[in-house]
N, C-alpha and C. Protein backbone atom coordinates (compact mmCIF):
# COMPACT_ATOMS: atom_id res chain seq x y z
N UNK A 1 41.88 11.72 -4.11
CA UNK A 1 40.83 11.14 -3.30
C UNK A 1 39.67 10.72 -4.20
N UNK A 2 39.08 9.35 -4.00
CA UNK A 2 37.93 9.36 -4.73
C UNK A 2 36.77 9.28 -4.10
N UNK A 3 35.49 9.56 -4.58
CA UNK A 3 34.43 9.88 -3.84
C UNK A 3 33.77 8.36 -4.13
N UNK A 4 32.87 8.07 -3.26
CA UNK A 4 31.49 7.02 -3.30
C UNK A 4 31.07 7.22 -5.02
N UNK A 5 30.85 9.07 -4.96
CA UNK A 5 29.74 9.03 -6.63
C UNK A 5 30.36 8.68 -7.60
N UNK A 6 32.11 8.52 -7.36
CA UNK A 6 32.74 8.64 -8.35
C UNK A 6 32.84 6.96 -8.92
N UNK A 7 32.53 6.18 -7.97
CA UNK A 7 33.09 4.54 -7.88
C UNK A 7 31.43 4.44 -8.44
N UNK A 8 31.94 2.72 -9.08
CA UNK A 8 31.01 2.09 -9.20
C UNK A 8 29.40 2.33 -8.12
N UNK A 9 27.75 1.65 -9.26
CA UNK A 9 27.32 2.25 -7.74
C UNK A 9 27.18 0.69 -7.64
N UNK A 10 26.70 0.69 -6.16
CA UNK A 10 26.12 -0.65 -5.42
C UNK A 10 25.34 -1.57 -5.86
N UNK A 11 24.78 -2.45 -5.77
CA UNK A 11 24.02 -3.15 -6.66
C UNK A 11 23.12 -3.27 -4.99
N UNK A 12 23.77 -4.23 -3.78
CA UNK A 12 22.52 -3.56 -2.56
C UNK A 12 23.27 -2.96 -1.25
N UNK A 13 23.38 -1.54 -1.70
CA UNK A 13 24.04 -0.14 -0.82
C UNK A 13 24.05 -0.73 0.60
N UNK A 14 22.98 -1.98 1.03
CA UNK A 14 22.58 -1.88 2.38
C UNK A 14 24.21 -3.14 3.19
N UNK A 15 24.95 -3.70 2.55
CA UNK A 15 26.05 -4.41 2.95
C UNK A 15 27.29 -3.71 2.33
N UNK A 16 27.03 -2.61 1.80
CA UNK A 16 28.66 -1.90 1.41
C UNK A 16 29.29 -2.25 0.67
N UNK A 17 30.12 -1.92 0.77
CA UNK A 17 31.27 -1.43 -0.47
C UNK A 17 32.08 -2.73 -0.81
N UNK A 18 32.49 -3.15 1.38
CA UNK A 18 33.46 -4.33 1.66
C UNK A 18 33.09 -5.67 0.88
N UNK A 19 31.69 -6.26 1.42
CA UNK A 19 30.95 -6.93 0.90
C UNK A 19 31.11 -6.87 -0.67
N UNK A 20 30.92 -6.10 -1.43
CA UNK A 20 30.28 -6.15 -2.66
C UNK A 20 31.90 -6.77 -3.04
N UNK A 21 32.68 -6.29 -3.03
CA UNK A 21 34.56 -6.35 -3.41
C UNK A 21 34.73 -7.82 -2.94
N UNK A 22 34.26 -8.22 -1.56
CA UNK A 22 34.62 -10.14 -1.42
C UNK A 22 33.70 -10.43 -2.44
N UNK A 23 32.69 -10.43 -2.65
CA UNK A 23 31.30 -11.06 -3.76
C UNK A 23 32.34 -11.04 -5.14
N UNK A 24 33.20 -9.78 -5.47
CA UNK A 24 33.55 -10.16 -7.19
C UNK A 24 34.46 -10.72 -7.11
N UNK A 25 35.71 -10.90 -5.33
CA UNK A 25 36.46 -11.56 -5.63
C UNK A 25 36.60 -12.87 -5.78
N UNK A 26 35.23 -13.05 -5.05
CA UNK A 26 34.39 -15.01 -4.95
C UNK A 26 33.86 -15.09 -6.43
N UNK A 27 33.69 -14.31 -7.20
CA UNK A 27 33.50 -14.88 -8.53
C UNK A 27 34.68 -14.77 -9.38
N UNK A 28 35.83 -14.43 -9.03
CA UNK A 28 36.54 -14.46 -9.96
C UNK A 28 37.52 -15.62 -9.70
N UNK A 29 37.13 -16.36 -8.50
CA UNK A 29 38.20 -17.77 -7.85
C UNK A 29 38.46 -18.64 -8.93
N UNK A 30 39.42 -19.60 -9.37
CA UNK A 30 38.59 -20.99 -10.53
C UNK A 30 38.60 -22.10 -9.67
N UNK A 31 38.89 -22.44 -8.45
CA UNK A 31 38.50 -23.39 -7.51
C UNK A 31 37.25 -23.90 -6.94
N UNK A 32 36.70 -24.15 -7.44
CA UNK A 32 34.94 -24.26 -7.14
C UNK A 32 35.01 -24.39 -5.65
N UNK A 33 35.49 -25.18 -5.33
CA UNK A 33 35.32 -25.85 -4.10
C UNK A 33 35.79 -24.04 -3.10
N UNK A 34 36.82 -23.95 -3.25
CA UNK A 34 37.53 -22.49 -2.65
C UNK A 34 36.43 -21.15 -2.95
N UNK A 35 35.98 -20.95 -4.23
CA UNK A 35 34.68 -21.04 -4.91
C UNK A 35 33.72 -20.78 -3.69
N UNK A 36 33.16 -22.00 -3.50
CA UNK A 36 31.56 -22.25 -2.38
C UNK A 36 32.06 -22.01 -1.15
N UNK A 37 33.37 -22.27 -0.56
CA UNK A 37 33.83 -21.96 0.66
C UNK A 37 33.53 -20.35 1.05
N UNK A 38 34.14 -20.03 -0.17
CA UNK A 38 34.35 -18.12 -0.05
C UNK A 38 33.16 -17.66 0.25
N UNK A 39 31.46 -18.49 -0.72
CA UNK A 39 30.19 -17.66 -0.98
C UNK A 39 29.80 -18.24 0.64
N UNK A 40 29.95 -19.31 1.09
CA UNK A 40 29.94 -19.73 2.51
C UNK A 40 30.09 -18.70 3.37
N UNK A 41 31.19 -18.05 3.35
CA UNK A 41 31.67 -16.91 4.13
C UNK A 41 30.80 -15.75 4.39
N UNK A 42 31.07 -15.57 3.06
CA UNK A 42 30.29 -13.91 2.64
C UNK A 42 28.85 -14.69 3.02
N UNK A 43 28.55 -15.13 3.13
CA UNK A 43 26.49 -15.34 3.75
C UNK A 43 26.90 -14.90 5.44
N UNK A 44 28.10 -15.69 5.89
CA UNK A 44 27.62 -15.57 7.16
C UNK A 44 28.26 -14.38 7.91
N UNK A 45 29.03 -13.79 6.92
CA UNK A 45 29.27 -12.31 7.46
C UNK A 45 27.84 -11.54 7.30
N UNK A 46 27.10 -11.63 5.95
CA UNK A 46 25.95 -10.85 6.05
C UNK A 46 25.12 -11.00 6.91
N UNK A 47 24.70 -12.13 7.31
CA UNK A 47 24.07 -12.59 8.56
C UNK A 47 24.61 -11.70 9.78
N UNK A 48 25.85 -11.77 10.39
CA UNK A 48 26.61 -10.97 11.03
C UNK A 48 26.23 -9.55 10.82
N UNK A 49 26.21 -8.73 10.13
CA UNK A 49 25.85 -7.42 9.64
C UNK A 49 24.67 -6.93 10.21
N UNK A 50 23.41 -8.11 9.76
CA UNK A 50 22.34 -7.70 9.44
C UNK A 50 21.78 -8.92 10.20
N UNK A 51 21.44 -8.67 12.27
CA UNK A 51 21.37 -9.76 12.47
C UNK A 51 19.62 -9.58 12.91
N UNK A 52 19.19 -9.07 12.05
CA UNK A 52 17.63 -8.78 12.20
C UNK A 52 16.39 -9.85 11.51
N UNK A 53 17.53 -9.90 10.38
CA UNK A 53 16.75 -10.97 9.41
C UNK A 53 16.84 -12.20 9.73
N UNK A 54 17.43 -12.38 11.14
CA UNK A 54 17.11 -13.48 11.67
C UNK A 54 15.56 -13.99 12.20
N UNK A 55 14.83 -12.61 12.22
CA UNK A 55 13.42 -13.08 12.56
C UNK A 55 12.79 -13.23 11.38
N UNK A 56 13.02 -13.54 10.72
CA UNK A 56 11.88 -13.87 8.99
C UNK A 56 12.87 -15.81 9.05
N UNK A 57 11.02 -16.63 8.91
CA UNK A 57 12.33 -17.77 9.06
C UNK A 57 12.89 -18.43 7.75
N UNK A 58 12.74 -17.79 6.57
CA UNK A 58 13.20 -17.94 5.62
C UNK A 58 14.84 -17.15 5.02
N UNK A 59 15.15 -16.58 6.34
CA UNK A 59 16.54 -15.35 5.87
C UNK A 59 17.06 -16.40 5.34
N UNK A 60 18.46 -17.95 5.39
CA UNK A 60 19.35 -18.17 5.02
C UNK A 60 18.80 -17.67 3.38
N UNK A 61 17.35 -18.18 3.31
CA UNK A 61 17.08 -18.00 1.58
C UNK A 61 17.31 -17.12 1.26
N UNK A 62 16.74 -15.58 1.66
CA UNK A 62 16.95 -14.41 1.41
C UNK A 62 18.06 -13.59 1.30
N UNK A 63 19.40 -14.44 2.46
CA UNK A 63 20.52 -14.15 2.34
C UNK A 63 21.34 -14.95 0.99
N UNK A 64 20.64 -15.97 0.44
CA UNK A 64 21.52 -16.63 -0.39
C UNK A 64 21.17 -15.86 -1.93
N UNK A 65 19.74 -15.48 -1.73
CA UNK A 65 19.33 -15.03 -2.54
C UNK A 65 20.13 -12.90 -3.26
N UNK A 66 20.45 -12.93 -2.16
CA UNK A 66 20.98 -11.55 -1.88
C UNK A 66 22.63 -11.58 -2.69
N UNK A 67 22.85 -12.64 -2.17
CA UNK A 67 24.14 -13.08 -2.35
C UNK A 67 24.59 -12.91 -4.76
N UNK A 68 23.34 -13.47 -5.05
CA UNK A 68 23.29 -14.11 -6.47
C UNK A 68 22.76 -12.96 -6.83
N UNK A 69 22.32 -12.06 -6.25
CA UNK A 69 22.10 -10.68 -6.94
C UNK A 69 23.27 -9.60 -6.65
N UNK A 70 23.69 -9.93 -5.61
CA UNK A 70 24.99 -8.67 -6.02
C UNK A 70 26.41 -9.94 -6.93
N UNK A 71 26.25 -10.87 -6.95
CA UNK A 71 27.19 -11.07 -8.50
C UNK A 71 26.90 -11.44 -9.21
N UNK A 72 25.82 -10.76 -9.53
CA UNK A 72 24.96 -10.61 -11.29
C UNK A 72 24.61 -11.93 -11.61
N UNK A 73 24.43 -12.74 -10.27
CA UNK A 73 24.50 -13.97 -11.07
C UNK A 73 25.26 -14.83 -11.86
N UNK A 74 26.33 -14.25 -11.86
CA UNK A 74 27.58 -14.91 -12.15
C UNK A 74 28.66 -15.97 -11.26
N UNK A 75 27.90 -15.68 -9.98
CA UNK A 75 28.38 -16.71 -9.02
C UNK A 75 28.04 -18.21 -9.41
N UNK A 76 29.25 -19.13 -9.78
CA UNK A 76 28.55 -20.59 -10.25
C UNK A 76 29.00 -21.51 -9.01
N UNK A 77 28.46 -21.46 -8.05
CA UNK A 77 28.22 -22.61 -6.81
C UNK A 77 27.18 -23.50 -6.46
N UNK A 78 27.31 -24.39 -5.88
CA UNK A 78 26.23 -24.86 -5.02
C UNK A 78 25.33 -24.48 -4.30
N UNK A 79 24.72 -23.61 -4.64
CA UNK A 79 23.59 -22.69 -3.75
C UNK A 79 22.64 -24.09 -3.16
N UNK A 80 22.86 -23.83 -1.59
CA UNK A 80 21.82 -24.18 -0.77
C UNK A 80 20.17 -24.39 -1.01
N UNK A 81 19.84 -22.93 -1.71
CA UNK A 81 18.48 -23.25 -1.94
C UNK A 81 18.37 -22.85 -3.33
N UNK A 82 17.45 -22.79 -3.80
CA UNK A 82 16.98 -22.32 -5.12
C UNK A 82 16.82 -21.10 -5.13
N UNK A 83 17.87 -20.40 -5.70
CA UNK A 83 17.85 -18.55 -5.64
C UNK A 83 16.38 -18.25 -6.74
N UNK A 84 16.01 -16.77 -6.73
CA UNK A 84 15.37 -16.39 -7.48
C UNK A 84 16.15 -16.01 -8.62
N UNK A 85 16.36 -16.37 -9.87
CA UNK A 85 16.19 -16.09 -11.01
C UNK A 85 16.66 -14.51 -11.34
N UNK A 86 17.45 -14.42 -12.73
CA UNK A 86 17.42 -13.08 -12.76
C UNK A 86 15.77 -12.55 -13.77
N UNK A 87 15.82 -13.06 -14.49
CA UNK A 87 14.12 -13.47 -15.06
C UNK A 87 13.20 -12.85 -14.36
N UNK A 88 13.09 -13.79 -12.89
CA UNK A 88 11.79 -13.54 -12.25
C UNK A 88 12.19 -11.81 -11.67
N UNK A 89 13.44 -11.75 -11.35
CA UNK A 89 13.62 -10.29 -10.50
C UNK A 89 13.44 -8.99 -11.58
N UNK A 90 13.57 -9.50 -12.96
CA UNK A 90 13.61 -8.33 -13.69
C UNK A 90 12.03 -8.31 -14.44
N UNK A 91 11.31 -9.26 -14.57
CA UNK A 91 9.68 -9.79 -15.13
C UNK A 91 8.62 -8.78 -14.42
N UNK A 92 8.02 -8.23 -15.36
CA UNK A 92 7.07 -7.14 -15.12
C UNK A 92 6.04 -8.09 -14.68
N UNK A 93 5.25 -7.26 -13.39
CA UNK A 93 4.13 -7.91 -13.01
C UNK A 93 2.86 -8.35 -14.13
N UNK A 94 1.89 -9.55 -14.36
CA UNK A 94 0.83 -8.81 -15.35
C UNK A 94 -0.41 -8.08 -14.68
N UNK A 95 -0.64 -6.97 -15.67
CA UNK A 95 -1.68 -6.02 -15.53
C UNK A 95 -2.84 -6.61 -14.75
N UNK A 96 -3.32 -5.49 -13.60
CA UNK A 96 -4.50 -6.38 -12.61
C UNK A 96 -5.49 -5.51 -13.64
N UNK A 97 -6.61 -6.72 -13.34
CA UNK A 97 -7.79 -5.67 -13.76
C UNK A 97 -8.32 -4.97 -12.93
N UNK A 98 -9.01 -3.77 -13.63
CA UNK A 98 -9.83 -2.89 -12.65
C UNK A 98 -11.07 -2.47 -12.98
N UNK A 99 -11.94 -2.84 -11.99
CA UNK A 99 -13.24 -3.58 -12.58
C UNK A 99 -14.06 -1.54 -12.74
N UNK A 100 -13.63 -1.65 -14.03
CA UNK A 100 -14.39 0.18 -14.36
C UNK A 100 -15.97 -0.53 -14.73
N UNK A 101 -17.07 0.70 -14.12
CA UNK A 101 -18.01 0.62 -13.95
C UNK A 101 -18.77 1.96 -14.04
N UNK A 102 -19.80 2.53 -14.65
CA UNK A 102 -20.21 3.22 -15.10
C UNK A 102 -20.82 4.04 -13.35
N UNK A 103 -20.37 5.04 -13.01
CA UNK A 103 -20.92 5.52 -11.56
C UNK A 103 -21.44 7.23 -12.03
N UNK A 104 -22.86 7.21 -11.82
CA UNK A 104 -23.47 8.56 -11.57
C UNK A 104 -22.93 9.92 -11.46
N UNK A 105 -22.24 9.58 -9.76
CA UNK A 105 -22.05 10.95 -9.56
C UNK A 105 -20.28 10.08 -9.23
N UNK A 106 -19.09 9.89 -9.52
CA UNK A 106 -18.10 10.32 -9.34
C UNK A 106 -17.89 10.29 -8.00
N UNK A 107 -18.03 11.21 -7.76
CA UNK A 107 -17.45 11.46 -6.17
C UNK A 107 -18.46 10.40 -4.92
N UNK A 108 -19.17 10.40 -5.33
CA UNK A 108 -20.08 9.26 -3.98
C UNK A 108 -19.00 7.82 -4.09
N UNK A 109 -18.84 7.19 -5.50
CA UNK A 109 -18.12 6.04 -5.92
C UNK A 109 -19.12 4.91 -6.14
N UNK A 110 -18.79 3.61 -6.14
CA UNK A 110 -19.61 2.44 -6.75
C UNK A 110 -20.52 2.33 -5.34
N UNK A 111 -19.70 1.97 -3.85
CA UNK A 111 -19.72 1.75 -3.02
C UNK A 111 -21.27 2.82 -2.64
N UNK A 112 -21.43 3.67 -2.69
CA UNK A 112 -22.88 4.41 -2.46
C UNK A 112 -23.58 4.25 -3.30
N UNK A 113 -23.66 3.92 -4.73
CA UNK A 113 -24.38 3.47 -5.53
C UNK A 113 -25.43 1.84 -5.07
N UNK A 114 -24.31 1.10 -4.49
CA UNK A 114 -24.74 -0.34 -4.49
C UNK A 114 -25.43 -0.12 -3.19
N UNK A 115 -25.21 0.65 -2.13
CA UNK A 115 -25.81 1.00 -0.68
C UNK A 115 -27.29 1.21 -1.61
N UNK A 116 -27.76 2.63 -1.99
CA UNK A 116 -28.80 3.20 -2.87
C UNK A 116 -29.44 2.36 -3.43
N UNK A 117 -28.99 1.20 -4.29
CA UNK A 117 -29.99 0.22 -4.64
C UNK A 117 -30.14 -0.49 -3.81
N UNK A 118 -29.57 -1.12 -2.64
CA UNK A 118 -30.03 -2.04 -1.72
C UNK A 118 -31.38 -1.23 -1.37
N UNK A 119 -31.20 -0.15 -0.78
CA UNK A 119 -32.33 1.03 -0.34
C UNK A 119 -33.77 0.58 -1.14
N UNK A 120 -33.21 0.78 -2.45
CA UNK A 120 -34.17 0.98 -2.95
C UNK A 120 -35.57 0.16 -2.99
N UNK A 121 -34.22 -1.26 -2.86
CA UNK A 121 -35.32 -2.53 -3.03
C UNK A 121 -35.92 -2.95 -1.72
N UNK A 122 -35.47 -2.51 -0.43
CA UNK A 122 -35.53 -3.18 0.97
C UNK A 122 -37.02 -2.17 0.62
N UNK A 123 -37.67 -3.38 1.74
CA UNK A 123 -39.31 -2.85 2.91
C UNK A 123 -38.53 -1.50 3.96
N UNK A 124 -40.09 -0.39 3.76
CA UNK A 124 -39.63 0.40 5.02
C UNK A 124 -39.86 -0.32 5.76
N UNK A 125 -38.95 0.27 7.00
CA UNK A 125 -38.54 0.13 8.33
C UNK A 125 -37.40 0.21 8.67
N UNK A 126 -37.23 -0.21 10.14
CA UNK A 126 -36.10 0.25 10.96
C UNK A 126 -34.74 0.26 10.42
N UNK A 127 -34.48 -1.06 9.71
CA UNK A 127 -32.97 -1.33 8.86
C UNK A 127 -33.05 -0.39 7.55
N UNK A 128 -34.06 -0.23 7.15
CA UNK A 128 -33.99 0.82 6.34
C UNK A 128 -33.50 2.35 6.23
N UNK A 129 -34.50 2.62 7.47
CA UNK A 129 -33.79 3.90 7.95
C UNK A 129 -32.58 3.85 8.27
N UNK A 130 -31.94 2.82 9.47
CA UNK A 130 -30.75 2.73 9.65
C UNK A 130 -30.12 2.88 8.21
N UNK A 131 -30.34 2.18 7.55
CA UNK A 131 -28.82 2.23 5.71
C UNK A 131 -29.58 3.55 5.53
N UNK A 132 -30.04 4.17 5.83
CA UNK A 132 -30.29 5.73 4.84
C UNK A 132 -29.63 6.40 5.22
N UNK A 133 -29.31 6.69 6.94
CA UNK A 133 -28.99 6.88 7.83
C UNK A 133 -27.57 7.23 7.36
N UNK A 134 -26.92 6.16 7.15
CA UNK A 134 -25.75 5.66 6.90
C UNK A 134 -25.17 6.46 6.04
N UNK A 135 -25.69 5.81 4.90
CA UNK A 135 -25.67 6.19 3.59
C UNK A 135 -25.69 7.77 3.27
N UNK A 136 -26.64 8.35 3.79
CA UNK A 136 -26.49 9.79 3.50
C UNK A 136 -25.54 10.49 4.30
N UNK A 137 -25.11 10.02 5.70
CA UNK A 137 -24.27 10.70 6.13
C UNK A 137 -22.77 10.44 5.19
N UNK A 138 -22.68 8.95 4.63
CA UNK A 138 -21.82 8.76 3.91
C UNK A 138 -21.40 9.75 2.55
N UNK A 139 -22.39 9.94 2.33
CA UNK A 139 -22.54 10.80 0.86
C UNK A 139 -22.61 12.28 1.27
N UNK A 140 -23.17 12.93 2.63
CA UNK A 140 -22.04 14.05 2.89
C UNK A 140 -20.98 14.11 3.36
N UNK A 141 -19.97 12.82 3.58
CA UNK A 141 -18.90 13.36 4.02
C UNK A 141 -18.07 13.13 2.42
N UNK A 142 -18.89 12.53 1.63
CA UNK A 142 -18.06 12.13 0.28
C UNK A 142 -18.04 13.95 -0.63
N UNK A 143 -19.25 14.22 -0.08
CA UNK A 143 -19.26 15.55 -1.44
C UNK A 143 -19.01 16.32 -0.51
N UNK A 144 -18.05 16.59 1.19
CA UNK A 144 -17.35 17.50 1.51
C UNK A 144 -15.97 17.33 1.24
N UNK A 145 -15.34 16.08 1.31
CA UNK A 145 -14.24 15.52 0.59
C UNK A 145 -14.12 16.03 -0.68
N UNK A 146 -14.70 15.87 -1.51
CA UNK A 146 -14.55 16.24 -2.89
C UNK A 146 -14.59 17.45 -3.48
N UNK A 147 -15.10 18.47 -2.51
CA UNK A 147 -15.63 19.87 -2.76
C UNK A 147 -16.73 20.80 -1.53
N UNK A 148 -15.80 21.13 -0.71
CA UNK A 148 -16.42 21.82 0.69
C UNK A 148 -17.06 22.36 -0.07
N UNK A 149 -16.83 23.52 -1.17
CA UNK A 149 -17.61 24.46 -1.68
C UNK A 149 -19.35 24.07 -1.44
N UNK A 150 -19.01 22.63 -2.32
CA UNK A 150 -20.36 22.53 -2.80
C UNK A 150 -21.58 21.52 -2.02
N UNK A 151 -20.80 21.17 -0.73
CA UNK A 151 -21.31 20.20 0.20
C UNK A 151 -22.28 20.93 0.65
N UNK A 152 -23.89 20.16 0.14
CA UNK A 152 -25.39 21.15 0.76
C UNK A 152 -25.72 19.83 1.21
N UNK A 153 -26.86 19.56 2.45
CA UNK A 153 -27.61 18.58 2.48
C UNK A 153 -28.72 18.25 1.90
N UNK A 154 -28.66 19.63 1.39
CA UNK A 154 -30.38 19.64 0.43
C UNK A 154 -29.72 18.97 -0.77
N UNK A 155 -28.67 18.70 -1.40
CA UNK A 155 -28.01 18.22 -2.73
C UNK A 155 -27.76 16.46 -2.20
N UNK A 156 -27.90 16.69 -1.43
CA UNK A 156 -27.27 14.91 -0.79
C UNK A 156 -28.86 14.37 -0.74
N UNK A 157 -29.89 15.06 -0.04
CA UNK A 157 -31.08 14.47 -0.01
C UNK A 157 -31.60 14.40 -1.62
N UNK A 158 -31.22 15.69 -2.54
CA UNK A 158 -31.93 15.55 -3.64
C UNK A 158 -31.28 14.05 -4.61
N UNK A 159 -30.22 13.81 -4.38
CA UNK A 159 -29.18 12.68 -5.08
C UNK A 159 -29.60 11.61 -4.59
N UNK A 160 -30.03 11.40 -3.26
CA UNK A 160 -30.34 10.11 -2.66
C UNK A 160 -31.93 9.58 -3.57
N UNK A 161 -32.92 10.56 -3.95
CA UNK A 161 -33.77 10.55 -4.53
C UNK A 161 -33.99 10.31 -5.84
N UNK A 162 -32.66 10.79 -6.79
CA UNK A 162 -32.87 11.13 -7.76
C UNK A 162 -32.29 8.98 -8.18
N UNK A 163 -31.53 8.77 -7.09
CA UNK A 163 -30.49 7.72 -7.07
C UNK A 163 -31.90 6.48 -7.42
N UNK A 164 -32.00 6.24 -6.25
CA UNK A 164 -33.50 5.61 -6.05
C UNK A 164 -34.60 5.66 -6.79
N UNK A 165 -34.78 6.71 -7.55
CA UNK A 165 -35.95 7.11 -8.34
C UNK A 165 -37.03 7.90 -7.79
N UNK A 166 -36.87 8.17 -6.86
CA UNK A 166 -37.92 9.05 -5.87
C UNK A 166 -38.64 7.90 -4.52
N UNK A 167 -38.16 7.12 -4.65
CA UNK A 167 -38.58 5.53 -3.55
C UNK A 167 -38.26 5.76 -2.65
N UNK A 168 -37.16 6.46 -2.44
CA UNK A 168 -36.40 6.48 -0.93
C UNK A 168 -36.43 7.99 -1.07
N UNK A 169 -36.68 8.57 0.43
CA UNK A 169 -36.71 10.09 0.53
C UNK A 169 -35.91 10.30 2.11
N UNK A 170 -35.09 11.30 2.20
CA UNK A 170 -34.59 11.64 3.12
C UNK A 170 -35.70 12.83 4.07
N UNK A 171 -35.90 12.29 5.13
CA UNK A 171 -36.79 13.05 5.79
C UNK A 171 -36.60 14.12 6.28
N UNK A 172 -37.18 15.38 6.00
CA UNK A 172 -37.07 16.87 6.00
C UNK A 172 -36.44 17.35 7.66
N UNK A 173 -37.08 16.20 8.68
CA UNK A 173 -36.31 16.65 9.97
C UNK A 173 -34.69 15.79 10.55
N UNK A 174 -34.74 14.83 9.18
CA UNK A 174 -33.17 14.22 9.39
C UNK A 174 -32.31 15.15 9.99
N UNK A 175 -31.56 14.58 11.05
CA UNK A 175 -30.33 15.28 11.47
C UNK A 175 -28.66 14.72 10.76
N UNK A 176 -28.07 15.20 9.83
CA UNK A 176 -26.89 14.85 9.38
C UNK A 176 -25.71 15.01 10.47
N UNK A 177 -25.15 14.02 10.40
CA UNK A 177 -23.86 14.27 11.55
C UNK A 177 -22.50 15.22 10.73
N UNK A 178 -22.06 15.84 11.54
CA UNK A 178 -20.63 16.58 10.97
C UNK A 178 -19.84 16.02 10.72
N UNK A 179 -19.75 16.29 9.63
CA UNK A 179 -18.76 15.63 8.70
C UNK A 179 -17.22 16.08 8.98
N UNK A 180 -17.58 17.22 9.87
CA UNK A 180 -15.28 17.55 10.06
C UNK A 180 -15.35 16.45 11.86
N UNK A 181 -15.97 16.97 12.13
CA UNK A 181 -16.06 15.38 13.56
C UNK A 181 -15.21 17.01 14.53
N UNK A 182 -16.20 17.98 14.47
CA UNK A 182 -15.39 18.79 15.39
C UNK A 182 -13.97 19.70 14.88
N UNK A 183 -13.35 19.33 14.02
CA UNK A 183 -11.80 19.57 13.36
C UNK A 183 -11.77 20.72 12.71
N UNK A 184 -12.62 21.54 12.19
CA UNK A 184 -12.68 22.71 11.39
C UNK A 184 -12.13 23.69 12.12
N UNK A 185 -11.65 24.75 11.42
CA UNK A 185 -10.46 25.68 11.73
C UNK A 185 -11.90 26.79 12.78
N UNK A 186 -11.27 27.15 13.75
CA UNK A 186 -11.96 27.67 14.73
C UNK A 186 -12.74 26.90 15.84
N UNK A 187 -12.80 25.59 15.28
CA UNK A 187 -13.49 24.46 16.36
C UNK A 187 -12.96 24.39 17.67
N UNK A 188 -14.19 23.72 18.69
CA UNK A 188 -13.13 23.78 20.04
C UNK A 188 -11.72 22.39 19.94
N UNK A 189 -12.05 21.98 19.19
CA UNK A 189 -11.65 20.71 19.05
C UNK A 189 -10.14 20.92 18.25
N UNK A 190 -10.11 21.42 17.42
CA UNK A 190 -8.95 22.11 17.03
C UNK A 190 -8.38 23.23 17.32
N UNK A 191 -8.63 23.61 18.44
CA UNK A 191 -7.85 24.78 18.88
C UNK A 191 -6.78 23.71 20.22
N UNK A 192 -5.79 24.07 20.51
CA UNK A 192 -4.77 23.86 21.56
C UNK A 192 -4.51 23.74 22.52
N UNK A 193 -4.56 22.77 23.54
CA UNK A 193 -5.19 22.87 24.81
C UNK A 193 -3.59 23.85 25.40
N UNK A 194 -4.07 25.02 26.37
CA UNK A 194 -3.22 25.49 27.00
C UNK A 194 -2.84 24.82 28.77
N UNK A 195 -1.75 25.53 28.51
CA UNK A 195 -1.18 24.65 29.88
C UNK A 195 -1.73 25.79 30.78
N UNK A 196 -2.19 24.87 31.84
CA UNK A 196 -2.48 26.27 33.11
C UNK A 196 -1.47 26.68 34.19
């Protein structure tokens, strides 16, 4: 008896074994014509198989394309469309950049930094308070994320200050919103509603 692990493996597991065995026997034809008839076939059995990829409206491509990757590309027919390349399928992406930027505290990120200077430069008033508002509740839920231990509001007001230069001050009767939103172990909110 032989096993699956023992055989060749798949090149795409998702059309089988049957499939893959017509694909080498369509490349091994010397009739071109008998050839394109055969790769004819094998598309529209996969189609048959897999009749999902009928909603993408590019499948015949994807199926033809499917086709030239399980025979290594060694299939020499008339392909319908312009397959992808073995080149492009094996071509490493190039490197994205990632725009590194010198950030304070780490855990707040760029994103509270650039809030903090907007702060800094805006007129008091109402939109002001509102982004402080914001902002500091933002920056305690960032330094409870990063370290419950060390999540104080007196450390979030002193950072917002130190951020700013002392320009912007968090006001001593600010109310910070909860940062678990209710969810903390013993909350009513996380406990289980029972059936009555």
């Amino acid at each position: 008896m032989t096993y699956n692990t023992q055989r060749e493996q798949l090149i795409l597991p998702e059309y089988g074994r049957t499939i893959q065995q017509m694909v080498d026997i369509c490349v091994t034809l010397d009739d071109r014509a008998e050839r394109q008839q055969c790769a004819e076939s094998i598309v529209a059995i996969m189609e048959q198989m897999n009749p999902d990829v009928r909603k993408y409206p590019d499948y015949e491509h994807k199926l033809w394309d499917q086709l030239a990757i399980m025979s290594g590309y060694r299939l020499d027919i008339d392909y319908p469309f312009e397959v992808v390349r073995k080149e492009e399928m094996t071509a490493k992406p190039k490197p994205l950049k990632y725009p590194m930027q010198r950030i304070r505290y780490r855990h707040y990120g760029h994103l509270t930094e650039a809030f903090l200077k907007e702060l800094k430069e805006m007129p008091a008033g109402a939109d002001r308070d509102r982004l402080l508002s914001m902002t500091a509740n933002f920056m305690k839920r960032s330094l409870y994320n990063w370290n419950r231990d060390a999540m104080d509001e007196q450390k979030v007001a002193a950072d917002v200050a130190a951020y700013t230069d002392g320009q912007v001050r968090v006001p001593d009767d600010f109310r910070y919103s909860s940062v678990s939103n209710g969810h903390l172990p013993g909350s009513n909110a996380s406990k289980k509603k029972r059936k009555r």
